[in-house]
PDB file of N, CA and C in Angstrom:
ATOM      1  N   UNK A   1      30.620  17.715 -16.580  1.00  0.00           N
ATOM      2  CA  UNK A   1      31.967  18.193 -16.390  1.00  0.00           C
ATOM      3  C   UNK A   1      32.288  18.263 -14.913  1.00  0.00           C
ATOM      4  N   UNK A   2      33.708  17.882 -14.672  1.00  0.00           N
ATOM      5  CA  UNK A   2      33.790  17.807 -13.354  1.00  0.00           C
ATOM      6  C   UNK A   2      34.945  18.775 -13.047  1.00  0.00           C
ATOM      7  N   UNK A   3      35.212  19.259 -11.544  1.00  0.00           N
ATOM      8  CA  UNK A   3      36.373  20.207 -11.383  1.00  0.00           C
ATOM      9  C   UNK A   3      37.718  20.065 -12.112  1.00  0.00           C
ATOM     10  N   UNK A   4      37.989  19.050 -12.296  1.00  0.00           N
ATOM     11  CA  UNK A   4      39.153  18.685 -12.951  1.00  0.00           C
ATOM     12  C   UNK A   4      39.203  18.815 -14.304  1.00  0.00           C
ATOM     13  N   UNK A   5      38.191  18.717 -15.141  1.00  0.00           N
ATOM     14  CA  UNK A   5      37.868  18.916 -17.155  1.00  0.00           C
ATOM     15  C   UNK A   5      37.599  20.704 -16.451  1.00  0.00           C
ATOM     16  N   UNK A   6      38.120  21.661 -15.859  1.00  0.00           N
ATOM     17  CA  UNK A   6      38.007  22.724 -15.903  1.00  0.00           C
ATOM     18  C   UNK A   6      39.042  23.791 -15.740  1.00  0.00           C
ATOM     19  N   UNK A   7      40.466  22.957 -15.492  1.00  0.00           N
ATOM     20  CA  UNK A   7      41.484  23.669 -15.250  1.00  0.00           C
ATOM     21  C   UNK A   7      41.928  24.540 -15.799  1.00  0.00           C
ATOM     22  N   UNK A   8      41.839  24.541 -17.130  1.00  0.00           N
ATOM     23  CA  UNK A   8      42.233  25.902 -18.002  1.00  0.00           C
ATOM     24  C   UNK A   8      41.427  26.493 -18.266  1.00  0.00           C
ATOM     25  N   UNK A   9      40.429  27.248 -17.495  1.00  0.00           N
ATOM     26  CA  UNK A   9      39.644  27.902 -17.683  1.00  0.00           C
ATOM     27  C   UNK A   9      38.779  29.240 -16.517  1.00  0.00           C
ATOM     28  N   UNK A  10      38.896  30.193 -16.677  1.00  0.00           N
ATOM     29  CA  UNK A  10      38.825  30.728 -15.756  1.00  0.00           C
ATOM     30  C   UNK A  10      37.229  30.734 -15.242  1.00  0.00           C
ATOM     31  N   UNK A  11      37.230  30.577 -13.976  1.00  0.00           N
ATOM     32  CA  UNK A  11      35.880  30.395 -13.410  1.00  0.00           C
ATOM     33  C   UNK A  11      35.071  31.842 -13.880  1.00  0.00           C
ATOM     34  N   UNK A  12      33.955  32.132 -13.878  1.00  0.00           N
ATOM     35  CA  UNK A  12      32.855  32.682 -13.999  1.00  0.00           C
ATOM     36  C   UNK A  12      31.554  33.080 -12.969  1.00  0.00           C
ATOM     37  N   UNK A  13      31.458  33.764 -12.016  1.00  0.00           N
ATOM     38  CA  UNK A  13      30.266  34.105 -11.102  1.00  0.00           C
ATOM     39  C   UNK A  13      29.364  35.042 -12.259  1.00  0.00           C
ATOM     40  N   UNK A  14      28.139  34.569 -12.270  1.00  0.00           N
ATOM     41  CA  UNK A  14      27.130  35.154 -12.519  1.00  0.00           C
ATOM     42  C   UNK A  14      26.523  35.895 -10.749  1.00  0.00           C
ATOM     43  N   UNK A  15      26.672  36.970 -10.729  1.00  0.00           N
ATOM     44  CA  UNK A  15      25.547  37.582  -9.700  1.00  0.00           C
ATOM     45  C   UNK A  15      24.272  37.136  -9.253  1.00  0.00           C
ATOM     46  N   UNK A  16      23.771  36.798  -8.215  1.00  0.00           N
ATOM     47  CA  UNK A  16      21.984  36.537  -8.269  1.00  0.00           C
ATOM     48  C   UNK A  16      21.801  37.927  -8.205  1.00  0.00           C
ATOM     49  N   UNK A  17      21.148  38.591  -9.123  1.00  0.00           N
ATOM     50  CA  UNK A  17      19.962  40.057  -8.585  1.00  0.00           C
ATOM     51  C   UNK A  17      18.838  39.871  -8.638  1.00  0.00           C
ATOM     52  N   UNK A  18      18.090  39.946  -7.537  1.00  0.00           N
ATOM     53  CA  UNK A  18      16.724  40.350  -7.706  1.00  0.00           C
ATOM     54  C   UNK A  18      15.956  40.724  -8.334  1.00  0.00           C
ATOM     55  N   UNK A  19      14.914  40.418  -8.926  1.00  0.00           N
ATOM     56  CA  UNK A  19      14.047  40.779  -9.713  1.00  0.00           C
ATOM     57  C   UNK A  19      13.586  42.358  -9.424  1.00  0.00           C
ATOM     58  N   UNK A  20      13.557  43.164 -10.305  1.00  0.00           N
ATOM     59  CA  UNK A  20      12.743  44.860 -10.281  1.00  0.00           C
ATOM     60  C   UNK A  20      11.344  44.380  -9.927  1.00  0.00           C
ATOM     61  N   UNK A  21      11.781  45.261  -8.811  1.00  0.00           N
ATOM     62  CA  UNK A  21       9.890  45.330  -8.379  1.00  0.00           C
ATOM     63  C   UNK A  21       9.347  46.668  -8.455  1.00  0.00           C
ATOM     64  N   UNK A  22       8.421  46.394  -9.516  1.00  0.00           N
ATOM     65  CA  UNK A  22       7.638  46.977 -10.400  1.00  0.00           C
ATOM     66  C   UNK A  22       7.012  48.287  -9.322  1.00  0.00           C
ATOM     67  N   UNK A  23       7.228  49.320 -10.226  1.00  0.00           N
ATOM     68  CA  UNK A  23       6.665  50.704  -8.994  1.00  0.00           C
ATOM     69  C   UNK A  23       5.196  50.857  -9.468  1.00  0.00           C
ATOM     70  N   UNK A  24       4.532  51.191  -8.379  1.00  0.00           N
ATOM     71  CA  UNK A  24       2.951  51.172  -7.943  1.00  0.00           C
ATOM     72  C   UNK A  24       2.415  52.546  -8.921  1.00  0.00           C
ATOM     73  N   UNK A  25       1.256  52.368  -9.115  1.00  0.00           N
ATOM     74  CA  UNK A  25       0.884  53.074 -10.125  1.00  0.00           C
ATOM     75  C   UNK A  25       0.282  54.306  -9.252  1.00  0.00           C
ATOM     76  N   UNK A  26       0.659  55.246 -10.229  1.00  0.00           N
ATOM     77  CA  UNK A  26       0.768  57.085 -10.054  1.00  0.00           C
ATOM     78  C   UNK A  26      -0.726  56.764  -9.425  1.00  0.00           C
ATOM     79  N   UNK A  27      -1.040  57.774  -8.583  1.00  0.00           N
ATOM     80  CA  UNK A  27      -2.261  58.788  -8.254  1.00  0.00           C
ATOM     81  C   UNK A  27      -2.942  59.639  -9.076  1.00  0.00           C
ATOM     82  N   UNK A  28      -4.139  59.246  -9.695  1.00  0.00           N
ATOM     83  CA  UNK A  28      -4.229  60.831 -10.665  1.00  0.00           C
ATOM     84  C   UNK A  28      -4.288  61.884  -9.234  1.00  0.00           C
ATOM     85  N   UNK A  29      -3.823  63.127  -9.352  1.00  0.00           N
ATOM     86  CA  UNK A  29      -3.665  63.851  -8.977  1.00  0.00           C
ATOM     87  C   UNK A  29      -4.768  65.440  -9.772  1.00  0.00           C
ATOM     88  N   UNK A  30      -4.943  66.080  -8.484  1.00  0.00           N
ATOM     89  CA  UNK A  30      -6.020  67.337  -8.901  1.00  0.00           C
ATOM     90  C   UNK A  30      -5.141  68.510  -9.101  1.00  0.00           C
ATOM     91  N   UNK A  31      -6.003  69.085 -10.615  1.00  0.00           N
ATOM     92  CA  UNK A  31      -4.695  70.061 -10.855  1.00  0.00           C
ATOM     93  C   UNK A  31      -4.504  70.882  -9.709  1.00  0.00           C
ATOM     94  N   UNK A  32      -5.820  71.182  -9.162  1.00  0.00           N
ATOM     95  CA  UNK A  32      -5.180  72.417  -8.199  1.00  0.00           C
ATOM     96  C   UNK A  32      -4.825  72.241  -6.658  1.00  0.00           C
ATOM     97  N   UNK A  33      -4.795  70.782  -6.488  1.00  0.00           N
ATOM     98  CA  UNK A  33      -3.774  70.465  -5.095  1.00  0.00           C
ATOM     99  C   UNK A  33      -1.934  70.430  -5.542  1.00  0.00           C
ATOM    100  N   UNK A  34      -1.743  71.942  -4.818  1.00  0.00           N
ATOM    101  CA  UNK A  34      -0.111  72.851  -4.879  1.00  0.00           C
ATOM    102  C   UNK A  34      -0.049  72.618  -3.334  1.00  0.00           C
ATOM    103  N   UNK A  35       1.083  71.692  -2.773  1.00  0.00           N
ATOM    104  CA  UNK A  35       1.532  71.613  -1.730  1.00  0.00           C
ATOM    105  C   UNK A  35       1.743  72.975  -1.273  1.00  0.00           C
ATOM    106  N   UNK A  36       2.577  73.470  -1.460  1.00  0.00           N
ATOM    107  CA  UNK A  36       2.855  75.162  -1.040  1.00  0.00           C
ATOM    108  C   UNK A  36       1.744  76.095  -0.845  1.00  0.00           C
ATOM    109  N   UNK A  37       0.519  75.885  -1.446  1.00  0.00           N
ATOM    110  CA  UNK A  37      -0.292  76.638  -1.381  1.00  0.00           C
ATOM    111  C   UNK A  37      -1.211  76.567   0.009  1.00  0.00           C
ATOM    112  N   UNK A  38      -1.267  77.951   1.086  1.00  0.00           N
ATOM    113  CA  UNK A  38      -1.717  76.867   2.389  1.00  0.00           C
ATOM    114  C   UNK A  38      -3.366  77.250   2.592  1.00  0.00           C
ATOM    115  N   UNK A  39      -3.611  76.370   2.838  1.00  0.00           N
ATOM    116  CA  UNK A  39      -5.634  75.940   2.694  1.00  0.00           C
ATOM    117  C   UNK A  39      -6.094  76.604   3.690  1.00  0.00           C
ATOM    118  N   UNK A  40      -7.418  77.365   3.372  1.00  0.00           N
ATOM    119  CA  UNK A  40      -8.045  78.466   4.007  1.00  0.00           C
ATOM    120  C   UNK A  40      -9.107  77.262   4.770  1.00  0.00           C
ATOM    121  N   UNK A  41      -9.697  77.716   6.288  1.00  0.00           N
ATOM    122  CA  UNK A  41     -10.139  76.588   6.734  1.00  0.00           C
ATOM    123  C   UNK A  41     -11.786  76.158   5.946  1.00  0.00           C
ATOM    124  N   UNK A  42     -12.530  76.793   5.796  1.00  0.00           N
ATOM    125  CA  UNK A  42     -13.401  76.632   5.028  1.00  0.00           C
ATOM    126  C   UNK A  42     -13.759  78.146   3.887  1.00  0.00           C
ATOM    127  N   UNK A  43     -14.102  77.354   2.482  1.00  0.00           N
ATOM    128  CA  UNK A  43     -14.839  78.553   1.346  1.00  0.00           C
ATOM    129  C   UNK A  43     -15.900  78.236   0.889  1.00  0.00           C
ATOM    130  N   UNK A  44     -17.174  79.129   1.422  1.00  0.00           N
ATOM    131  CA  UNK A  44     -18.306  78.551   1.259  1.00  0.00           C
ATOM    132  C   UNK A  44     -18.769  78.949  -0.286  1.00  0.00           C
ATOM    133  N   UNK A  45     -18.207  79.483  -1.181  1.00  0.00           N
ATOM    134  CA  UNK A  45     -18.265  79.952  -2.144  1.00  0.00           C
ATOM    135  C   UNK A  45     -17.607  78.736  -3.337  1.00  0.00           C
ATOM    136  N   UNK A  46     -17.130  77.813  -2.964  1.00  0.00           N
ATOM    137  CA  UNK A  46     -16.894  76.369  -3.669  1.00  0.00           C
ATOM    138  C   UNK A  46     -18.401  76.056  -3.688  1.00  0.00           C
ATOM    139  N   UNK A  47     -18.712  75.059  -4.755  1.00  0.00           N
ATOM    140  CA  UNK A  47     -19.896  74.727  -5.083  1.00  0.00           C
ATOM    141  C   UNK A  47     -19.604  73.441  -4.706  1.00  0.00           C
ATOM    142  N   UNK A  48     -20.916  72.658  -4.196  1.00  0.00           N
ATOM    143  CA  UNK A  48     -20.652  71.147  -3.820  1.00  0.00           C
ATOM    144  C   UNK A  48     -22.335  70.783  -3.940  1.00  0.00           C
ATOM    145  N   UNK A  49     -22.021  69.112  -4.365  1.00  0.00           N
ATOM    146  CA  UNK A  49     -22.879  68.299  -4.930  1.00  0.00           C
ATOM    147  C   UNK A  49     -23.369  67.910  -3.377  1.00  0.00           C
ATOM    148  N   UNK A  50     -22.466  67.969  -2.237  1.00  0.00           N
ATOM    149  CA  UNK A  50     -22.727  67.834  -0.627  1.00  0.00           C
ATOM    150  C   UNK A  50     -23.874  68.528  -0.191  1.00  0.00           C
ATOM    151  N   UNK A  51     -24.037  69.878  -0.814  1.00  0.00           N
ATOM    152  CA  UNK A  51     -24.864  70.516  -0.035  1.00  0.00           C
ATOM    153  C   UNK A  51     -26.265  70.670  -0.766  1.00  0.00           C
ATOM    154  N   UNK A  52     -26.428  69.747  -1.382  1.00  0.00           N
ATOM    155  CA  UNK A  52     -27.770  69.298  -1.925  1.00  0.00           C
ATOM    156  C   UNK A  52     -28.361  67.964  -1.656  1.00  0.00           C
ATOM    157  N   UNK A  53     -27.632  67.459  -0.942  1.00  0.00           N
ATOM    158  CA  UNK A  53     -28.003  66.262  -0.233  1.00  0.00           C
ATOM    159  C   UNK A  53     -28.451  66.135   1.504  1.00  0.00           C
ATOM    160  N   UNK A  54     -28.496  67.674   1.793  1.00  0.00           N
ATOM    161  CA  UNK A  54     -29.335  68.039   2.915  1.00  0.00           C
ATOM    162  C   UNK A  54     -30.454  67.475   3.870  1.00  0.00           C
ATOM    163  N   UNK A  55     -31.030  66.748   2.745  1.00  0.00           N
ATOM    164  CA  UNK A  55     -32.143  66.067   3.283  1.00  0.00           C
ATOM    165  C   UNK A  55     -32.202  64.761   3.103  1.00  0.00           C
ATOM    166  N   UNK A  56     -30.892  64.282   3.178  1.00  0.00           N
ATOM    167  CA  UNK A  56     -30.484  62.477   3.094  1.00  0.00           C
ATOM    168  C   UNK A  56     -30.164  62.428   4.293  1.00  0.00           C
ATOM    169  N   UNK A  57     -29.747  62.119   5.182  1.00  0.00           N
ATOM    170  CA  UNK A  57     -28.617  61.817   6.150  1.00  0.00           C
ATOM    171  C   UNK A  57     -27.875  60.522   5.676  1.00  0.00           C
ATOM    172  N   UNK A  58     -28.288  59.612   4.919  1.00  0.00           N
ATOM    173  CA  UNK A  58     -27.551  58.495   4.618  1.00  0.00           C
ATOM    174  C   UNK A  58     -26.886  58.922   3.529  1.00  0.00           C
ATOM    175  N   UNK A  59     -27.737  59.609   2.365  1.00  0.00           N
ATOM    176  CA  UNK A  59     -26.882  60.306   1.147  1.00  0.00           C
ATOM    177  C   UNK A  59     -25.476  60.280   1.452  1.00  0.00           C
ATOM    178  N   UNK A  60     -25.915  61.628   2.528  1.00  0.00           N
ATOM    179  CA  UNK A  60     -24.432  62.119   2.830  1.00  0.00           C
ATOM    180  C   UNK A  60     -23.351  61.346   3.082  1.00  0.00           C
ATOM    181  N   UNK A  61     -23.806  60.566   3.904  1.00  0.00           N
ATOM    182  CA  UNK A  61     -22.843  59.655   4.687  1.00  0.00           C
ATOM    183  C   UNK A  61     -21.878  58.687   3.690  1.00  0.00           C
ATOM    184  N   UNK A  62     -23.057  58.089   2.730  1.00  0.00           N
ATOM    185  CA  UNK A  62     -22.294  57.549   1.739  1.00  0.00           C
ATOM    186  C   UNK A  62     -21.570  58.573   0.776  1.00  0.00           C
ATOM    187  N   UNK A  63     -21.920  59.926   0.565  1.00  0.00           N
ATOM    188  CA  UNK A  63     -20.949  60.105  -0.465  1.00  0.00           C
ATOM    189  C   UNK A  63     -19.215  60.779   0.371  1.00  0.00           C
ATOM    190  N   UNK A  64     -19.865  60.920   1.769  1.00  0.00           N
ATOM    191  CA  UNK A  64     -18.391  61.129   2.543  1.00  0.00           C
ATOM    192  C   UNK A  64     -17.932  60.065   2.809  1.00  0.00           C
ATOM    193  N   UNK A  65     -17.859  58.577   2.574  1.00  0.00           N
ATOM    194  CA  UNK A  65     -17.702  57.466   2.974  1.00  0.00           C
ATOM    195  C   UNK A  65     -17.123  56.666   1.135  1.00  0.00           C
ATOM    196  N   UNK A  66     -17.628  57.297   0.131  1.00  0.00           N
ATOM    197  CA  UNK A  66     -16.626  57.298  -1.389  1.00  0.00           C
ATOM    198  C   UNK A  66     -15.670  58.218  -1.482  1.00  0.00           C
ATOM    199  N   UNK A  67     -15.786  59.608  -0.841  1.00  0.00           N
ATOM    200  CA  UNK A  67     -14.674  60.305  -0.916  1.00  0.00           C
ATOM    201  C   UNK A  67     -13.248  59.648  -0.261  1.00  0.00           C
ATOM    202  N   UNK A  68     -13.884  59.459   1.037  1.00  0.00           N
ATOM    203  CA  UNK A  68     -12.589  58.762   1.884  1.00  0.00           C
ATOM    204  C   UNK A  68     -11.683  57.465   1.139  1.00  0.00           C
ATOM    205  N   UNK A  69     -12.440  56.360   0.555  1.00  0.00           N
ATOM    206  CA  UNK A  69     -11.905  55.869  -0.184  1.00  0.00           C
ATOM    207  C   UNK A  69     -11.081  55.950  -1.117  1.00  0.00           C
ATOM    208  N   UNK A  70     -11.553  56.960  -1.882  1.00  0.00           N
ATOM    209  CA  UNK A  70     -10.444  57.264  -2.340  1.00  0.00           C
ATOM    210  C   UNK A  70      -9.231  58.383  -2.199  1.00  0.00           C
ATOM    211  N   UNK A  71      -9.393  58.526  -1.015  1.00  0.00           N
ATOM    212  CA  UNK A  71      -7.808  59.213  -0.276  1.00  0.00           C
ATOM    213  C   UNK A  71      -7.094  58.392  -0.209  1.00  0.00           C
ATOM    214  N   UNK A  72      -5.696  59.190  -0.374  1.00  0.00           N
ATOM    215  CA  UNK A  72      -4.095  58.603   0.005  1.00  0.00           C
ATOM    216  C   UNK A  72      -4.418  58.966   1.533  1.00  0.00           C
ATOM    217  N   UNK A  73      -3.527  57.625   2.006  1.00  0.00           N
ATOM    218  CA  UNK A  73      -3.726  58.255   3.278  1.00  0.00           C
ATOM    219  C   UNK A  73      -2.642  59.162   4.214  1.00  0.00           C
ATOM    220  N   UNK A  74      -2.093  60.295   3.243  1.00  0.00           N
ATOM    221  CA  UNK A  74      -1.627  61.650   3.523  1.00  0.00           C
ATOM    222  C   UNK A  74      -3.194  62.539   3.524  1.00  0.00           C
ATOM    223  N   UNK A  75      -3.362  62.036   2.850  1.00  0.00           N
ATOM    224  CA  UNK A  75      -4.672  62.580   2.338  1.00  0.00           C
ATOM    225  C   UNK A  75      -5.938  62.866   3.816  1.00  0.00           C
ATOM    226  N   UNK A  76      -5.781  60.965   4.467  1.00  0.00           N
ATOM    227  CA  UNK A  76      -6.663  60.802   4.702  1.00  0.00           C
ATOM    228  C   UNK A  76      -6.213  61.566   6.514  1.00  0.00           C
ATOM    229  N   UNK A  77      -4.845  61.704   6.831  1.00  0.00           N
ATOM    230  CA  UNK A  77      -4.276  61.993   7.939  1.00  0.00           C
ATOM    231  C   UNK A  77      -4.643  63.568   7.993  1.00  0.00           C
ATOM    232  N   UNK A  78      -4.404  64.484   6.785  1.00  0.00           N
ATOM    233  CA  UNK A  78      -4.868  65.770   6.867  1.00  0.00           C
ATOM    234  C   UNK A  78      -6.047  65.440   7.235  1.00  0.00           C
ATOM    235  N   UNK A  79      -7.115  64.884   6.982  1.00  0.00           N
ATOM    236  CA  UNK A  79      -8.687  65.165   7.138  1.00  0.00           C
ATOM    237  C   UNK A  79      -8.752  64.659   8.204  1.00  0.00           C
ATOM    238  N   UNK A  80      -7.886  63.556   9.113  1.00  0.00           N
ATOM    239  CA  UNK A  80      -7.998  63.528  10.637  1.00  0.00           C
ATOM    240  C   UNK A  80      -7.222  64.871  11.606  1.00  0.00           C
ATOM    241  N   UNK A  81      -6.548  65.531  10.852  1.00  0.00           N
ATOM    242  CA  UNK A  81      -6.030  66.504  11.595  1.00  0.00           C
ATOM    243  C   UNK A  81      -6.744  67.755  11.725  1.00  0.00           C
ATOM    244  N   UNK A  82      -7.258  67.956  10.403  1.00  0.00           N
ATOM    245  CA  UNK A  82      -8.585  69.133  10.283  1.00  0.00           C
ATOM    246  C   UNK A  82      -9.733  68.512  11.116  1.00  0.00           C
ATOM    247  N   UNK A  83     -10.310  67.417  11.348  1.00  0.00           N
ATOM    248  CA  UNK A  83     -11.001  67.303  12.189  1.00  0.00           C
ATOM    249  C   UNK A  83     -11.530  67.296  13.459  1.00  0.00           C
ATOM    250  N   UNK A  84      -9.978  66.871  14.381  1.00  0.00           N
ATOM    251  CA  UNK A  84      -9.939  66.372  15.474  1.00  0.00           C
ATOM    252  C   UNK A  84      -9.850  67.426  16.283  1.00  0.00           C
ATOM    253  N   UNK A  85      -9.860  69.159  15.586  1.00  0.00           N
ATOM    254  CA  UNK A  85     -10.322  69.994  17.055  1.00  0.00           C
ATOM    255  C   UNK A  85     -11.260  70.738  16.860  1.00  0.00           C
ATOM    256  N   UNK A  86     -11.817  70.164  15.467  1.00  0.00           N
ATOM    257  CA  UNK A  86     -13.235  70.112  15.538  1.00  0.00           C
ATOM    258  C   UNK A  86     -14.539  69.523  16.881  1.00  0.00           C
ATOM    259  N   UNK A  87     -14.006  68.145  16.658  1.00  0.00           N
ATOM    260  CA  UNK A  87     -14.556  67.246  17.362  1.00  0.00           C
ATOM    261  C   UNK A  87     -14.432  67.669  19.088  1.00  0.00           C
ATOM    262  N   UNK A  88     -13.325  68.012  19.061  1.00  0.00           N
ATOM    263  CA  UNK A  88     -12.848  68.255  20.823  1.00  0.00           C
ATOM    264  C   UNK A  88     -13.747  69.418  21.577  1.00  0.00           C
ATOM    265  N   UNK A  89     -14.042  68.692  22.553  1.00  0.00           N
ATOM    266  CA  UNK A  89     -15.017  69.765  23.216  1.00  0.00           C
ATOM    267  C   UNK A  89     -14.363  70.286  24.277  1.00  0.00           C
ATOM    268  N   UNK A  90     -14.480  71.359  25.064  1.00  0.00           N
ATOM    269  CA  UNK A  90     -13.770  72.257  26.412  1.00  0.00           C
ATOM    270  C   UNK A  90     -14.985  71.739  27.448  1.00  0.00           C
ATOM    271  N   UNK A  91     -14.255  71.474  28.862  1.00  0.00           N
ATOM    272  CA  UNK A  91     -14.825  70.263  29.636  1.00  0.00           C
ATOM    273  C   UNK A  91     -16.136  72.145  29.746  1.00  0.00           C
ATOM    274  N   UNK A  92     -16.024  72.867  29.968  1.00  0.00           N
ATOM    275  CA  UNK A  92     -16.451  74.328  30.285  1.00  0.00           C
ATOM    276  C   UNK A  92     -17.215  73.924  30.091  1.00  0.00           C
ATOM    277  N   UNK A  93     -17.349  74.113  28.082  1.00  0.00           N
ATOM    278  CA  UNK A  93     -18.890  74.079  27.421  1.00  0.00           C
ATOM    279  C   UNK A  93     -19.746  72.945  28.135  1.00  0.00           C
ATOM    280  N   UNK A  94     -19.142  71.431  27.477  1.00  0.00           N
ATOM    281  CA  UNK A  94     -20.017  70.043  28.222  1.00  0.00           C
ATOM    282  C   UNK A  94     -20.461  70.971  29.689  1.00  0.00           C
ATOM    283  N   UNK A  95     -20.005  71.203  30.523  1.00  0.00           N
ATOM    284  CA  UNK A  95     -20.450  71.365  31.593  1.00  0.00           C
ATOM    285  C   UNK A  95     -21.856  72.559  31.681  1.00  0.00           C
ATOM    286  N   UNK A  96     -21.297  73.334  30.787  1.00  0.00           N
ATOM    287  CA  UNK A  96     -22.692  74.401  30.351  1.00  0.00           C
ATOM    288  C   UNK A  96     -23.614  73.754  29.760  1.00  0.00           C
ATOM    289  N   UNK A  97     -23.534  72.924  28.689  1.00  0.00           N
ATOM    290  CA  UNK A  97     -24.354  71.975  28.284  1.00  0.00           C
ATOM    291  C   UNK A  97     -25.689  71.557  29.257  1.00  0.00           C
ATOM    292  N   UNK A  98     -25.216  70.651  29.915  1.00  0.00           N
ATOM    293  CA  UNK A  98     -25.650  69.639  30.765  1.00  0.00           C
ATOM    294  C   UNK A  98     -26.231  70.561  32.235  1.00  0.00           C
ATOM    295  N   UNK A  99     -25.382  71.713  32.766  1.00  0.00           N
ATOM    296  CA  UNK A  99     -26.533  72.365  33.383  1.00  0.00           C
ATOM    297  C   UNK A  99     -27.759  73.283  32.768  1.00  0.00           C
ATOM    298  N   UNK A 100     -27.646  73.069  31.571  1.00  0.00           N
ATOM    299  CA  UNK A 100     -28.803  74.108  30.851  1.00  0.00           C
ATOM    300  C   UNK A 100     -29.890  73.197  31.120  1.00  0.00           C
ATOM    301  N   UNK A 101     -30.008  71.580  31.120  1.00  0.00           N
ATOM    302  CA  UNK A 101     -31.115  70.939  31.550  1.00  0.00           C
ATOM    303  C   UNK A 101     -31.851  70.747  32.737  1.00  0.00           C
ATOM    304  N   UNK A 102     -31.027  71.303  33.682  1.00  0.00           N
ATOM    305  CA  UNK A 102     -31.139  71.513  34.768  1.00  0.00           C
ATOM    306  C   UNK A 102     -31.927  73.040  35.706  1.00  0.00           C
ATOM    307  N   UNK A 103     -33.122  72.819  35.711  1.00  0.00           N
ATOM    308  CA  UNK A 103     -34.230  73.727  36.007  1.00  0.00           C
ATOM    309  C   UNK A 103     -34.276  74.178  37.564  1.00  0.00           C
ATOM    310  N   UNK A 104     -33.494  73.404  38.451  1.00  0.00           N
ATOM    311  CA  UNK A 104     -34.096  74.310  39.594  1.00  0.00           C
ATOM    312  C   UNK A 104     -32.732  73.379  40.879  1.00  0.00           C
ATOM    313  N   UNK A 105     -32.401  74.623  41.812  1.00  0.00           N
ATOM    314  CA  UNK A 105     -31.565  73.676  42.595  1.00  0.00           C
ATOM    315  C   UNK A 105     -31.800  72.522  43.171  1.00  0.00           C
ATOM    316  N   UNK A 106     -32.733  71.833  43.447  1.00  0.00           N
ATOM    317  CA  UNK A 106     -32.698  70.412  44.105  1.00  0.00           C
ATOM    318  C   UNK A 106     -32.485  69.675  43.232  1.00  0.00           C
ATOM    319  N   UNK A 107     -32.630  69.138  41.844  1.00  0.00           N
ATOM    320  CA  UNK A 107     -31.991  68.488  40.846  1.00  0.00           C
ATOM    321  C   UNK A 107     -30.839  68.084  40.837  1.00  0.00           C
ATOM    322  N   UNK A 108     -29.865  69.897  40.698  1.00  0.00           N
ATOM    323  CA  UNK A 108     -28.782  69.900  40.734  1.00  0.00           C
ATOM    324  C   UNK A 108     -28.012  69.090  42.108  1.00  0.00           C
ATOM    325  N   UNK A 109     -28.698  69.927  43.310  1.00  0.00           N
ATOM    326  CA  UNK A 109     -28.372  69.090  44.553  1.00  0.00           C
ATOM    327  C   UNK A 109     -28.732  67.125  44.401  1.00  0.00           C
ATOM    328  N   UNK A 110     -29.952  67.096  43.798  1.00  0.00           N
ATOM    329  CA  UNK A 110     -29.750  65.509  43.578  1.00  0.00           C
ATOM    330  C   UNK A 110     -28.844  64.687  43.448  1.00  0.00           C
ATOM    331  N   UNK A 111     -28.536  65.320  41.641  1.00  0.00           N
ATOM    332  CA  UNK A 111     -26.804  64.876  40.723  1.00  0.00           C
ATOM    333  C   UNK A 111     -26.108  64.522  41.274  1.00  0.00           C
ATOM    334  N   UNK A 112     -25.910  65.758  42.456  1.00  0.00           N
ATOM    335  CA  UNK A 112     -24.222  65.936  43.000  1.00  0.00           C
ATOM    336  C   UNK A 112     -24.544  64.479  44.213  1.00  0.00           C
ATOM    337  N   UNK A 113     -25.344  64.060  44.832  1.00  0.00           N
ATOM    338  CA  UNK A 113     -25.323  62.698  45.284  1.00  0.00           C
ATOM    339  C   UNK A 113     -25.244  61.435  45.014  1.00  0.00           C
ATOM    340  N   UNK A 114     -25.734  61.298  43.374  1.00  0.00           N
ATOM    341  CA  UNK A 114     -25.495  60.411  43.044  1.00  0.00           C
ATOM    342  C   UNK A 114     -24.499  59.227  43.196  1.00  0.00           C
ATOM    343  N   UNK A 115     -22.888  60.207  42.739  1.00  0.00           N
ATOM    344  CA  UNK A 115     -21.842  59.438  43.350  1.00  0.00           C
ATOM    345  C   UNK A 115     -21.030  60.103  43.993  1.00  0.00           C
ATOM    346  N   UNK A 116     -20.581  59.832  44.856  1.00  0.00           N
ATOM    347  CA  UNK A 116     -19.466  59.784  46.085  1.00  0.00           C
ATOM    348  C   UNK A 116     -18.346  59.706  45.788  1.00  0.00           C
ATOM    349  N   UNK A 117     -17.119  59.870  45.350  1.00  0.00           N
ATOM    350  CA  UNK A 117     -16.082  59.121  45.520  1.00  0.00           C
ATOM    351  C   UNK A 117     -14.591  59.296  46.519  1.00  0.00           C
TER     352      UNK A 117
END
């Protein structure tokens, strides 16, 4: 059919829409993670399968290394935020640290020659 075998007839647009893209499948979720509820920093009175693995060091590592996996990573951003002032040290302490190895002033006087700047 050509434009002309179409004159009495009123044209027709069909829409293109996009195909539904299919929503990602739920999280099982733990009954007792309540956003509102706000988390005490540690309860040593929770029981954990962690603290019987004491005498692995790799144990451990791997079963903190399946947990992480399966975090959302809201999930996984809280456990970098609870961590990271953990990790942070005060230059103070390091510095108390590192003179506790230090037995007698000429040592110390050594150190301090090392570098110059």
């Amino acid at each position: 059919m050509s434009d002309k075998d179409c004159v009495g007839y009123p044209a027709t647009f069909m829409p293109i829409v996009s195909p539904p893209t299919p929503a990602p499948s739920p999280r099982p979720s733990l009954p007792y993670s309540d956003v509102s509820t706000p988390l005490s920093p540690y309860d040593p009175s929770i029981p954990s399968e962690f603290s019987t693995l004491i005498t692995s060091p790799a144990l451990r590592k791997q079963y903190l290394v399946s947990i992480l996996h399966e975090c959302s990573p809201a999930e996984l951003r809280f456990i970098s935020q609870t961590i990271t002032p953990m990790l942070k040290r005060d230059v103070a302490e390091l510095a108390l640290h590192i003179l506790a190895y230090v037995d007698d002033p000429r040592t110390l006087a050594r150190a301090s020659q090392v570098c110059r700047r």
